[in-house]
N, C-alpha and C. Protein backbone atom coordinates (compact mmCIF):
# COMPACT_ATOMS: atom_id res chain seq x y z
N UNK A 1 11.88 -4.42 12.20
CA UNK A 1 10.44 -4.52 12.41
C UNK A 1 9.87 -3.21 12.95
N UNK A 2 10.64 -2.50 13.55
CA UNK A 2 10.51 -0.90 14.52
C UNK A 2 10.36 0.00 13.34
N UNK A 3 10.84 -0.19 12.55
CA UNK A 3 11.05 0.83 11.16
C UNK A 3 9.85 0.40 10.09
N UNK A 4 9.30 -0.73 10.13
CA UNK A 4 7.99 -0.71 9.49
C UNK A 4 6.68 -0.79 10.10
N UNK A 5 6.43 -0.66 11.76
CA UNK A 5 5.83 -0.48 12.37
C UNK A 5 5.85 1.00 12.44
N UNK A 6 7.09 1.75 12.46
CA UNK A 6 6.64 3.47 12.20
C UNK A 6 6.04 3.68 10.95
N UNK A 7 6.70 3.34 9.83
CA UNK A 7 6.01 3.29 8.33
C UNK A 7 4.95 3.40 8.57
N UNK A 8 4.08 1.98 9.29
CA UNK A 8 2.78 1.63 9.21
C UNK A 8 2.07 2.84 10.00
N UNK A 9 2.29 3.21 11.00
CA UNK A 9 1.81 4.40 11.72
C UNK A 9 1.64 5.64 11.10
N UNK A 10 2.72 6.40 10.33
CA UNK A 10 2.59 7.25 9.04
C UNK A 10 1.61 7.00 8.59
N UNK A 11 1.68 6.27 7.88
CA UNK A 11 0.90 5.70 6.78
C UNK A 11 -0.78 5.84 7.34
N UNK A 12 -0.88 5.58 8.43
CA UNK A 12 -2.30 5.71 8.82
C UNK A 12 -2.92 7.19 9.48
N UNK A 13 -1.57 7.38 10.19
CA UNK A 13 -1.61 9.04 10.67
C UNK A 13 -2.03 9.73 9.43
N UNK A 14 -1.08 9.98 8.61
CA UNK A 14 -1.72 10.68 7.40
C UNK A 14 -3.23 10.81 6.30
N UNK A 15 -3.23 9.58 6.41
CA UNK A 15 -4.45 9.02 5.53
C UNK A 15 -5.64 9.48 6.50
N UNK A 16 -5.50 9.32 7.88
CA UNK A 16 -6.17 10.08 8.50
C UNK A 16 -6.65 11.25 8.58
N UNK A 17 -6.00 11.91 8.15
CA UNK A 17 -5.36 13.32 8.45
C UNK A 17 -6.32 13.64 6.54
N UNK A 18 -5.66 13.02 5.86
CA UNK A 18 -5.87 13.06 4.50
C UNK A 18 -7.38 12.99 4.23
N UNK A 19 -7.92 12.15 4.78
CA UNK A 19 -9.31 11.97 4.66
C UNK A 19 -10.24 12.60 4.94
N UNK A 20 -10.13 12.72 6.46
CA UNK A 20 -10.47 13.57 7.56
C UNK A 20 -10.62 15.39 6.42
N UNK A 21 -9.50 15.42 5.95
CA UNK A 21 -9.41 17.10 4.99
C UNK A 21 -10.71 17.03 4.46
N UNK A 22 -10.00 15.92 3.56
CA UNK A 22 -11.54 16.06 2.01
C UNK A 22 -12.83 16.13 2.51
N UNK A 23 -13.14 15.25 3.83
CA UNK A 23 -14.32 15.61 3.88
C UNK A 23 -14.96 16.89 4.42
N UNK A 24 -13.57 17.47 5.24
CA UNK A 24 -13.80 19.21 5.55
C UNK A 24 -13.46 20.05 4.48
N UNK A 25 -12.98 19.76 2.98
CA UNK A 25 -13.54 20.32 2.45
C UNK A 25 -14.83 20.22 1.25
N UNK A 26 -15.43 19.03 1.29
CA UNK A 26 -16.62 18.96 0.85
C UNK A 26 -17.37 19.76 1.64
N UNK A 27 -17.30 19.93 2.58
CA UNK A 27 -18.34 20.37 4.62
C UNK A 27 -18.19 21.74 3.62
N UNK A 28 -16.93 22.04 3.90
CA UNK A 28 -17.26 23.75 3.06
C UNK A 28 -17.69 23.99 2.40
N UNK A 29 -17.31 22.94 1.18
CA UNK A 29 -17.91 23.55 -0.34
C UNK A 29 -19.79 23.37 -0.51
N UNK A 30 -20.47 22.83 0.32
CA UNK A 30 -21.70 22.27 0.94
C UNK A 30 -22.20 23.60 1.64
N UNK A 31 -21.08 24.16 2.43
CA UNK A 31 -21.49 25.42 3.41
C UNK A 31 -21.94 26.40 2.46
N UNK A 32 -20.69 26.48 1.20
CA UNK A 32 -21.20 27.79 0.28
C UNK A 32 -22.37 27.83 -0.54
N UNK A 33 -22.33 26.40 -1.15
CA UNK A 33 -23.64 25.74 -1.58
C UNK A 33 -25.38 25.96 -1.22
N UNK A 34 -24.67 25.71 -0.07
CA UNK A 34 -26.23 26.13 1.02
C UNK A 34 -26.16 27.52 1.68
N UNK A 35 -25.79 28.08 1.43
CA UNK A 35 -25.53 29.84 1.85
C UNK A 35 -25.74 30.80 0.52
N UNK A 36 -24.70 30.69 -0.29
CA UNK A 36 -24.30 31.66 -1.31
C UNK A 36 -24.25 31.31 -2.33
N UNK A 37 -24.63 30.04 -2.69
CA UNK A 37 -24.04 29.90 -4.10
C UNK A 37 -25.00 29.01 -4.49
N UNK A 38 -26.12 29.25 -5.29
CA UNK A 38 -26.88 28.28 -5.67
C UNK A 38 -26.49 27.27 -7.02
N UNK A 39 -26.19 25.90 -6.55
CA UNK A 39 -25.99 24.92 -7.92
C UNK A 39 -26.67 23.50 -7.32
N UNK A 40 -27.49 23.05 -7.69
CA UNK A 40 -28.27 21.67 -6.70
C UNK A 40 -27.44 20.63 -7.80
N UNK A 41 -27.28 20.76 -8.78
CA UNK A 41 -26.07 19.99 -9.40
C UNK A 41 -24.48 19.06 -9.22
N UNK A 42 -24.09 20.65 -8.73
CA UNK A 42 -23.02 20.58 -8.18
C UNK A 42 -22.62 20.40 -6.52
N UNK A 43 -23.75 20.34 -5.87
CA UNK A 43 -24.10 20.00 -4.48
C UNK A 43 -24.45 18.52 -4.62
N UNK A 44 -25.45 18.01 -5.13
CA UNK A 44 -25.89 16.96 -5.50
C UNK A 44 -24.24 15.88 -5.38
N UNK A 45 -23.16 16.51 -6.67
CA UNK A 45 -22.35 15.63 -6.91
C UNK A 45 -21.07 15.76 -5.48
N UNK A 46 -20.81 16.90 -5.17
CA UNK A 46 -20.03 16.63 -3.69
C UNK A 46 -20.80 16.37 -3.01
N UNK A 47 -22.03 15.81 -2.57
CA UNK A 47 -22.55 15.27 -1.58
C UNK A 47 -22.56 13.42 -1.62
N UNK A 48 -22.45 13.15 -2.93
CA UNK A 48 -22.20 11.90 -3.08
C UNK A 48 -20.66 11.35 -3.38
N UNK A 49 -19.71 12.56 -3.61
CA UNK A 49 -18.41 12.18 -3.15
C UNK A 49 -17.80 12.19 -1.54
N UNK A 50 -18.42 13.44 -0.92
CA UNK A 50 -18.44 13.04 0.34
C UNK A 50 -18.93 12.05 0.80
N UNK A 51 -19.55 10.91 0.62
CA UNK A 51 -19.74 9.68 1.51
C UNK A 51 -18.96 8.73 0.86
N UNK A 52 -17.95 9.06 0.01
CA UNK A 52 -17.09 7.99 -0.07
C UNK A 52 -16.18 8.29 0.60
N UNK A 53 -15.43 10.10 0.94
CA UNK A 53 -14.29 10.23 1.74
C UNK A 53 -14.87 9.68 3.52
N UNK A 54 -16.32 10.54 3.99
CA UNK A 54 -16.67 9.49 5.47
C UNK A 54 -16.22 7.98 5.69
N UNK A 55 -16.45 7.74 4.45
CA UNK A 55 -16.04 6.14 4.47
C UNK A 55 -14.60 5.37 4.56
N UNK A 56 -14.19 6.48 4.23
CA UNK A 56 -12.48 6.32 3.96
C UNK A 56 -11.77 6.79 5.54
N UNK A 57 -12.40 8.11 5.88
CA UNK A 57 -12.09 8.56 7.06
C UNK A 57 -12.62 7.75 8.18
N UNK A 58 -13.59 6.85 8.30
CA UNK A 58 -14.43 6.00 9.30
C UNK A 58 -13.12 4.97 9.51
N UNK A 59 -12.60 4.53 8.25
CA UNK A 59 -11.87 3.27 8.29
C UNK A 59 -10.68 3.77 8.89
N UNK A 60 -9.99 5.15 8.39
CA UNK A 60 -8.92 5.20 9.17
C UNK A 60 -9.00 5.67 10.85
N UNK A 61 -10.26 6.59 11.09
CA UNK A 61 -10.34 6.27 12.40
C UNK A 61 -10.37 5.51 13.17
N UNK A 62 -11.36 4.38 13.09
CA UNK A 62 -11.06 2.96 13.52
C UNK A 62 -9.89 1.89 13.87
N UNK A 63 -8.89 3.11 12.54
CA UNK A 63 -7.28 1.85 12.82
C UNK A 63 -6.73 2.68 13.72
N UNK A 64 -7.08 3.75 13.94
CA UNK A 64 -5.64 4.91 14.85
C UNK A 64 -6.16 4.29 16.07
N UNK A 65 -7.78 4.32 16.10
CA UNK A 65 -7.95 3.89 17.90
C UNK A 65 -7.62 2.14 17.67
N UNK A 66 -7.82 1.66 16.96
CA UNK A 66 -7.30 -0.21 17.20
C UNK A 66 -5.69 -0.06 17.47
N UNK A 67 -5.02 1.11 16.45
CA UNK A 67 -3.32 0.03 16.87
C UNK A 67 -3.12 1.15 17.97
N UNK A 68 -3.86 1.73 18.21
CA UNK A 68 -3.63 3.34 19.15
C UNK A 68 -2.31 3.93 19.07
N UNK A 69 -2.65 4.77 17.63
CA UNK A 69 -1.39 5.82 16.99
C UNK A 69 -2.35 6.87 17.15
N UNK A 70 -1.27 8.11 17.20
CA UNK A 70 -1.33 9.17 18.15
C UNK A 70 -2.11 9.58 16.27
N UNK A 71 -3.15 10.64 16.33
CA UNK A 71 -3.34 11.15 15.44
C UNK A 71 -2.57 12.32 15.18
N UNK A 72 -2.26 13.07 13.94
CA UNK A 72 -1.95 14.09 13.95
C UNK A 72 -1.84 15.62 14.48
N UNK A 73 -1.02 16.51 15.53
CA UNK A 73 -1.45 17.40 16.14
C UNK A 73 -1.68 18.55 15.64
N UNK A 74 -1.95 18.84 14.36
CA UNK A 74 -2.58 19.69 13.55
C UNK A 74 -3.76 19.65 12.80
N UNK A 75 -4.48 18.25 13.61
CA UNK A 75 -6.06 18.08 12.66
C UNK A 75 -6.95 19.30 12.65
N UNK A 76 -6.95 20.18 14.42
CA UNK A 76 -7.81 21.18 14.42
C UNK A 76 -7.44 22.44 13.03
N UNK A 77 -6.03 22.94 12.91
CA UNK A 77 -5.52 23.61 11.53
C UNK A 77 -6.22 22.94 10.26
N UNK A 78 -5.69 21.60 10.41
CA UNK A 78 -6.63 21.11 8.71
C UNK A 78 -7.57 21.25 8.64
N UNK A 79 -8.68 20.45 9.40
CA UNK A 79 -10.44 20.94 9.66
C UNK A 79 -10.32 22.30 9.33
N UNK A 80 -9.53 23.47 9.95
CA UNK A 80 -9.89 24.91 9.25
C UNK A 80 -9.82 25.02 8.05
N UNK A 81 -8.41 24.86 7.65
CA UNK A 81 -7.90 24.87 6.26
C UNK A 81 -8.85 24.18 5.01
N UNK A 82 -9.23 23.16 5.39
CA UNK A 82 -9.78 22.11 4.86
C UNK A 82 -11.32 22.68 4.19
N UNK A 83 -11.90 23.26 5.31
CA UNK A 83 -13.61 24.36 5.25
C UNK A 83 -12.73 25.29 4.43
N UNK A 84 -12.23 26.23 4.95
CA UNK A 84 -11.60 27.36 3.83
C UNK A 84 -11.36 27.16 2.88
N UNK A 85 -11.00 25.85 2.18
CA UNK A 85 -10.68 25.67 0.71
C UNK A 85 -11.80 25.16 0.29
N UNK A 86 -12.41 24.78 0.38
CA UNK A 86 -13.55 24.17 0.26
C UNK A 86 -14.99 25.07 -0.20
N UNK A 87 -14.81 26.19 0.68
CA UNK A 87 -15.89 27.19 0.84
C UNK A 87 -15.14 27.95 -0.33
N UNK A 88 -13.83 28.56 -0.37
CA UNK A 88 -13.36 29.54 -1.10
C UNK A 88 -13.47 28.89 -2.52
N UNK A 89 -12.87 27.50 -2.89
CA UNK A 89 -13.34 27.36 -4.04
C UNK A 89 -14.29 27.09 -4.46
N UNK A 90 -15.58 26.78 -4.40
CA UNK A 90 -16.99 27.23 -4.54
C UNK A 90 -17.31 28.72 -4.81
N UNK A 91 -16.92 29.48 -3.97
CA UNK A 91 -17.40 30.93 -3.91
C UNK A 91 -16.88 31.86 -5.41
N UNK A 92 -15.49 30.94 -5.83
CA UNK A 92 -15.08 31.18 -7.12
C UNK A 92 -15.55 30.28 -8.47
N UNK A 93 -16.87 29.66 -7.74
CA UNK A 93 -17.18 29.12 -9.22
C UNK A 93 -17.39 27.25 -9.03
N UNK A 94 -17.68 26.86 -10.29
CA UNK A 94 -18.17 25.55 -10.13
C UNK A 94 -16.93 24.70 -10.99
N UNK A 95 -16.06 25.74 -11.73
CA UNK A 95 -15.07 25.01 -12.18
C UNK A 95 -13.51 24.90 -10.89
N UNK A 96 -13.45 25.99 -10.50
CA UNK A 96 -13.38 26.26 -9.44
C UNK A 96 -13.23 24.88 -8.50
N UNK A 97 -14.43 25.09 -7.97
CA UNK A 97 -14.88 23.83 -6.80
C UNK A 97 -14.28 22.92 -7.62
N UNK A 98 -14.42 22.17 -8.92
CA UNK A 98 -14.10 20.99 -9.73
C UNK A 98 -12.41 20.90 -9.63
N UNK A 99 -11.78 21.99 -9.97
CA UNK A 99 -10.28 21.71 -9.93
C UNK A 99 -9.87 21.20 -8.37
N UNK A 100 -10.66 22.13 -7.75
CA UNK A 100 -9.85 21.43 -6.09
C UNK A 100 -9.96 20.30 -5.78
N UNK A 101 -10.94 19.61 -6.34
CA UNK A 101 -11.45 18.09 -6.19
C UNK A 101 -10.05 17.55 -6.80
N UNK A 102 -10.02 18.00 -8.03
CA UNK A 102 -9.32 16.94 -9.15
C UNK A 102 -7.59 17.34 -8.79
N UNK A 103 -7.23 18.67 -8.32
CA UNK A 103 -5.84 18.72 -7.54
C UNK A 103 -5.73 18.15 -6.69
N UNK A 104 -6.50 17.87 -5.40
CA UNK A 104 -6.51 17.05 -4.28
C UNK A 104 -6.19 15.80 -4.69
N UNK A 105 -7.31 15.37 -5.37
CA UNK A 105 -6.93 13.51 -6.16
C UNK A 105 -5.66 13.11 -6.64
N UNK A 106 -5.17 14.03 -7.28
CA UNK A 106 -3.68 14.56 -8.64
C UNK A 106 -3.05 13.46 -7.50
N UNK A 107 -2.53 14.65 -5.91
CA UNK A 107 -1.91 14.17 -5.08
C UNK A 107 -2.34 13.25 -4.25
N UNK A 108 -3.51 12.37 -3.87
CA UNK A 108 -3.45 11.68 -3.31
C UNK A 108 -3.42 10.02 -3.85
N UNK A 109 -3.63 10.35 -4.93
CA UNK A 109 -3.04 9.24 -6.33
C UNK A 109 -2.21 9.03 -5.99
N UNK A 110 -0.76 9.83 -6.36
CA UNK A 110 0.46 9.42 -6.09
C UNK A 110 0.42 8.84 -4.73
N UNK A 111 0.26 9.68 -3.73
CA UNK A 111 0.65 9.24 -2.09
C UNK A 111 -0.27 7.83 -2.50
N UNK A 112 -1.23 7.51 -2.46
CA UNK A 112 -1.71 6.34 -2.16
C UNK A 112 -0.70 5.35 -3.01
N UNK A 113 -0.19 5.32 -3.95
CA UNK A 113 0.04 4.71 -4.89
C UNK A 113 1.75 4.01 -4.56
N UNK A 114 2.38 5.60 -4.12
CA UNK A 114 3.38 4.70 -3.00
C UNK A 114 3.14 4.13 -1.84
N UNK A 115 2.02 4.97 -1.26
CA UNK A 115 2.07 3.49 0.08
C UNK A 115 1.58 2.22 -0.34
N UNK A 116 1.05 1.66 -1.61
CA UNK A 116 0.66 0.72 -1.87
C UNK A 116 2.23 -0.29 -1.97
N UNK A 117 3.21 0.23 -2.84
CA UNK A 117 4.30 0.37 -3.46
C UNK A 117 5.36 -0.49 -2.32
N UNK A 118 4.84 0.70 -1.24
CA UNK A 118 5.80 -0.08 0.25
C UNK A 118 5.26 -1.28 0.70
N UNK A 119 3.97 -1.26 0.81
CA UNK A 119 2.96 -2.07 2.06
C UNK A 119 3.47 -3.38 1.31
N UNK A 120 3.50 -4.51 1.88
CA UNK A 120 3.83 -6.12 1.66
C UNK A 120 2.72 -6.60 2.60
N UNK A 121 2.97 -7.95 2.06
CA UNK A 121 1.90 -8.94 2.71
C UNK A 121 1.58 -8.89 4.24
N UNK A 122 2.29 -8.54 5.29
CA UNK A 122 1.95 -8.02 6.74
C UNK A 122 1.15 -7.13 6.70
N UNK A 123 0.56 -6.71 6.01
CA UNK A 123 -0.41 -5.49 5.84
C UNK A 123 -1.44 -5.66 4.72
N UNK A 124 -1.57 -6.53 4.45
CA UNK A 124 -2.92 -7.15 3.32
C UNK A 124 -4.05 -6.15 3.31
N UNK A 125 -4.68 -6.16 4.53
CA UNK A 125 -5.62 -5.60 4.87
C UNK A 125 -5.99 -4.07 4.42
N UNK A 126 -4.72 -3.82 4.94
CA UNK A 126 -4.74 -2.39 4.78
C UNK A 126 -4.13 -2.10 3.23
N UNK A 127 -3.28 -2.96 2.92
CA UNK A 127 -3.17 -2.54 1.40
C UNK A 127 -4.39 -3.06 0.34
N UNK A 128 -5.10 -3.35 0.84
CA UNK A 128 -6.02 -3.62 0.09
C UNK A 128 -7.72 -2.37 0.50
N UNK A 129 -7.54 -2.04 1.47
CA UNK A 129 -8.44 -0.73 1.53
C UNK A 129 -7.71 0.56 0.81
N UNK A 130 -6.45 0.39 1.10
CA UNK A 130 -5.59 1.69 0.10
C UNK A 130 -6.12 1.94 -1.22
N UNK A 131 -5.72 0.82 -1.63
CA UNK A 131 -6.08 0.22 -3.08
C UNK A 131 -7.55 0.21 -3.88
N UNK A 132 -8.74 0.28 -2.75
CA UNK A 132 -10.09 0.63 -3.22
C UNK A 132 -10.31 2.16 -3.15
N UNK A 133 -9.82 2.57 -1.83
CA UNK A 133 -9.68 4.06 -1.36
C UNK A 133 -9.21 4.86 -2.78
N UNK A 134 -7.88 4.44 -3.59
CA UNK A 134 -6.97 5.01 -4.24
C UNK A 134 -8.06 5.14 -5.60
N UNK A 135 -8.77 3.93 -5.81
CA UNK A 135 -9.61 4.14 -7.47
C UNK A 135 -11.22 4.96 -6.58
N UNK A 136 -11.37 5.16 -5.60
CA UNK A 136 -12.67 6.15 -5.50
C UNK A 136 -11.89 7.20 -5.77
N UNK A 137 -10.91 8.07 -5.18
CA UNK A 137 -9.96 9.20 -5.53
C UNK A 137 -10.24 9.12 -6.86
N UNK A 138 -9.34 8.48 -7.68
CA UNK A 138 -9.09 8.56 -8.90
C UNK A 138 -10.71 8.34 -9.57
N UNK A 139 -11.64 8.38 -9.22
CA UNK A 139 -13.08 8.25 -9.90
C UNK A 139 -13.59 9.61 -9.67
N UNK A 140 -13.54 9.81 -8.36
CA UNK A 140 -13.87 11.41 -8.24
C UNK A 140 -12.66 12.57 -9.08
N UNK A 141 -11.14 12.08 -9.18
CA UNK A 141 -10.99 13.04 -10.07
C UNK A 141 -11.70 13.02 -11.42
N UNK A 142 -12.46 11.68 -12.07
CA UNK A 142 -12.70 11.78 -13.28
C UNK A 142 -13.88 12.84 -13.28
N UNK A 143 -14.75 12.15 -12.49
CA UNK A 143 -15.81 12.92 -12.38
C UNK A 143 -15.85 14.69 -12.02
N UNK A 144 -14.53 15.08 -11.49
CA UNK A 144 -14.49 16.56 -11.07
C UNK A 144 -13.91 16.82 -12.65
N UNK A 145 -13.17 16.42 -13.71
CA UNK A 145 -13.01 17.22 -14.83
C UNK A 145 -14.29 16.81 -16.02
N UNK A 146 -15.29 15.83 -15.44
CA UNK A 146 -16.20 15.81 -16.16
C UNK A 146 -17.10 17.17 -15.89
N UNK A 147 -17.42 17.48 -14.83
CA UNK A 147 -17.87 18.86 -14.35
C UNK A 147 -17.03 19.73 -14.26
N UNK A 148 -16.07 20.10 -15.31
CA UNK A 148 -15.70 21.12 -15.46
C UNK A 148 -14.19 21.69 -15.23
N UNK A 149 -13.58 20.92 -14.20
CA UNK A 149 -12.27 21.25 -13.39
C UNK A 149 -11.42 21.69 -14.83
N UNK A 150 -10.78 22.65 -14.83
CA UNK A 150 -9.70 23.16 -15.91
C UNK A 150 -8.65 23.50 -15.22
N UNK A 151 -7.34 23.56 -15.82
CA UNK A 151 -5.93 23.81 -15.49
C UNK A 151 -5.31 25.26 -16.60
N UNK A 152 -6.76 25.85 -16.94
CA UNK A 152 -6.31 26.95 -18.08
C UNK A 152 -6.57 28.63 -17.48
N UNK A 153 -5.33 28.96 -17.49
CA UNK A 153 -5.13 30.46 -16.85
C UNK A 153 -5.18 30.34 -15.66
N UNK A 154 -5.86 31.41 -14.98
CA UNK A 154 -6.13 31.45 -13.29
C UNK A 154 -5.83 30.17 -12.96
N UNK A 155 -6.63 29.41 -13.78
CA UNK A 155 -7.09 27.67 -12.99
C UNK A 155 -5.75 26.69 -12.67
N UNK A 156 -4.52 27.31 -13.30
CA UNK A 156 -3.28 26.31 -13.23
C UNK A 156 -2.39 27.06 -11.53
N UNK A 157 -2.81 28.72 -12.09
CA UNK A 157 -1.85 28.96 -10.57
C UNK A 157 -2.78 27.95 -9.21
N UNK A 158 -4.01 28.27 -9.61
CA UNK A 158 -4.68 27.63 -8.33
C UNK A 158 -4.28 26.20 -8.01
N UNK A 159 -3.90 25.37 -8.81
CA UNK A 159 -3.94 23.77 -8.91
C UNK A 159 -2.57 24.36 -8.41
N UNK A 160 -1.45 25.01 -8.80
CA UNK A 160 -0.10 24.65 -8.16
C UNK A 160 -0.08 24.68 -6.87
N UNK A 161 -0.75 26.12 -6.13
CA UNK A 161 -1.34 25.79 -4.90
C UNK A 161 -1.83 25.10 -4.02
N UNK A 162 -3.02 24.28 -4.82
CA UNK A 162 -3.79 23.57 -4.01
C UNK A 162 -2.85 22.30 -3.76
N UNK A 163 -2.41 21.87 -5.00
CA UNK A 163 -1.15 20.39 -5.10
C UNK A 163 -0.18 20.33 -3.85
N UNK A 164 0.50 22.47 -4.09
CA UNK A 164 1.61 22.25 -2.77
C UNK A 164 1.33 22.34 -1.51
N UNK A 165 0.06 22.99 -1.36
CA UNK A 165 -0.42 22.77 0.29
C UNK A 165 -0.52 21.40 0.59
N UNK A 166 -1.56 20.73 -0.57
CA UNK A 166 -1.75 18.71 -0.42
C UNK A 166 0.16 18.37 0.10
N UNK A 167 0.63 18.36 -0.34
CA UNK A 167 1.51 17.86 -0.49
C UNK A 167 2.73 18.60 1.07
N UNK A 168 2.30 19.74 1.12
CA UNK A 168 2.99 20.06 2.72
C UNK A 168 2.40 19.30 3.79
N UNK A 169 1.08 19.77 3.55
CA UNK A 169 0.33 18.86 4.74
C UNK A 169 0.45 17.29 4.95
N UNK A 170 0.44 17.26 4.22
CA UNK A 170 1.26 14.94 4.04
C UNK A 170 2.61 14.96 4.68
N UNK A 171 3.34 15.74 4.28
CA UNK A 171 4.85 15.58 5.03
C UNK A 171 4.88 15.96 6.46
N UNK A 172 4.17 17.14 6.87
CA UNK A 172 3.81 17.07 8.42
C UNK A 172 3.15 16.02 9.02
N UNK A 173 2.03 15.75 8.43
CA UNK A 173 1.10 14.71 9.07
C UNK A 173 1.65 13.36 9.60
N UNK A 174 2.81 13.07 8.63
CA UNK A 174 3.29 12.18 8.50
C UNK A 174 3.92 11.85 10.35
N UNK A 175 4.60 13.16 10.37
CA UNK A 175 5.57 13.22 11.42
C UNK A 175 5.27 13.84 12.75
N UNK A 176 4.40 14.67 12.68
CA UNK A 176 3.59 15.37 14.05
C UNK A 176 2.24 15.25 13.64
């Protein structure tokens, strides 16, 4: 029971952690938006994907302070990281901004998709916010290669990047 009560803690630490990102890097890509980079288009559409990640991040805040799990001790690093990618891919463009959306999703597809995979009926609740959480992801990736996101030239080294940072930062989060 000790071993799926840590599971369950992961599982929320991260998603925390996970959520908490996207919406620091919408915050960025919003910053460049409203600074340097004029597209009311493409502001328009991360401003209405950002209130689905608040929403996602509201819920997992709420569970870290209910079962009171320690949040991750690298949120202040992600919040940076999170604006920096955010801002930087904007500043390179609107296809750009679109791939980071749709690399971010790539990986949080999968991750959501196994914690769904683990979670059993002691966890209804929460596998069932995963599970709505997991098809807004997967809606905003549609919508980021409807605006543009490409994986051709430049655009593939960037996605390998963006995938393996997603994907470092989950394995820490997980554990510190």
């Amino acid at each position: 029971m000790n071993n799926l009560k840590n599971k369950i803690e992961e599982f929320i630490r991260v998603d925390h952690a996970g959520e908490r990102g996207a919406v620091k890097i919408y915050e960025g890509q919003l910053l460049a938006l409203n600074t340097l980079v004029k597209d009311e288009s493409l502001k328009k559409t991360i401003e209405e994907m950002k209130i689905h990640e608040k929403e996602h991040c509201d819920f997992f805040e709420n569970e870290i302070k209910k079962r009171k799990i320690e949040p991750t001790k690298l949120l202040p690093l992600w919040d940076l990281l999170g604006v920096g990618l955010g801002f930087g891919s904007t500043l390179l463009g609107k296809k750009a901004a679109m791939l980071c959306t749709a690399s971010v999703e790539e990986v949080i597809d999968d991750h959501y998709q196994s914690q769904i995979n683990q979670l059993g009926s002691e966890e209804k609740d929460l596998k069932k916010k995963i599970i709505k959480f997991r098809e807004d992801e997967l809606h905003h990736k549609d919508i980021a290669y409807e605006k543009g996101a490409t994986k051709k030239g430049f655009y593939s080294i960037m996605d390998k990047i963006i995938k393996t940072g997603s994907k470092i930062a989950i394995n820490i989060s997980e554990k510190i």
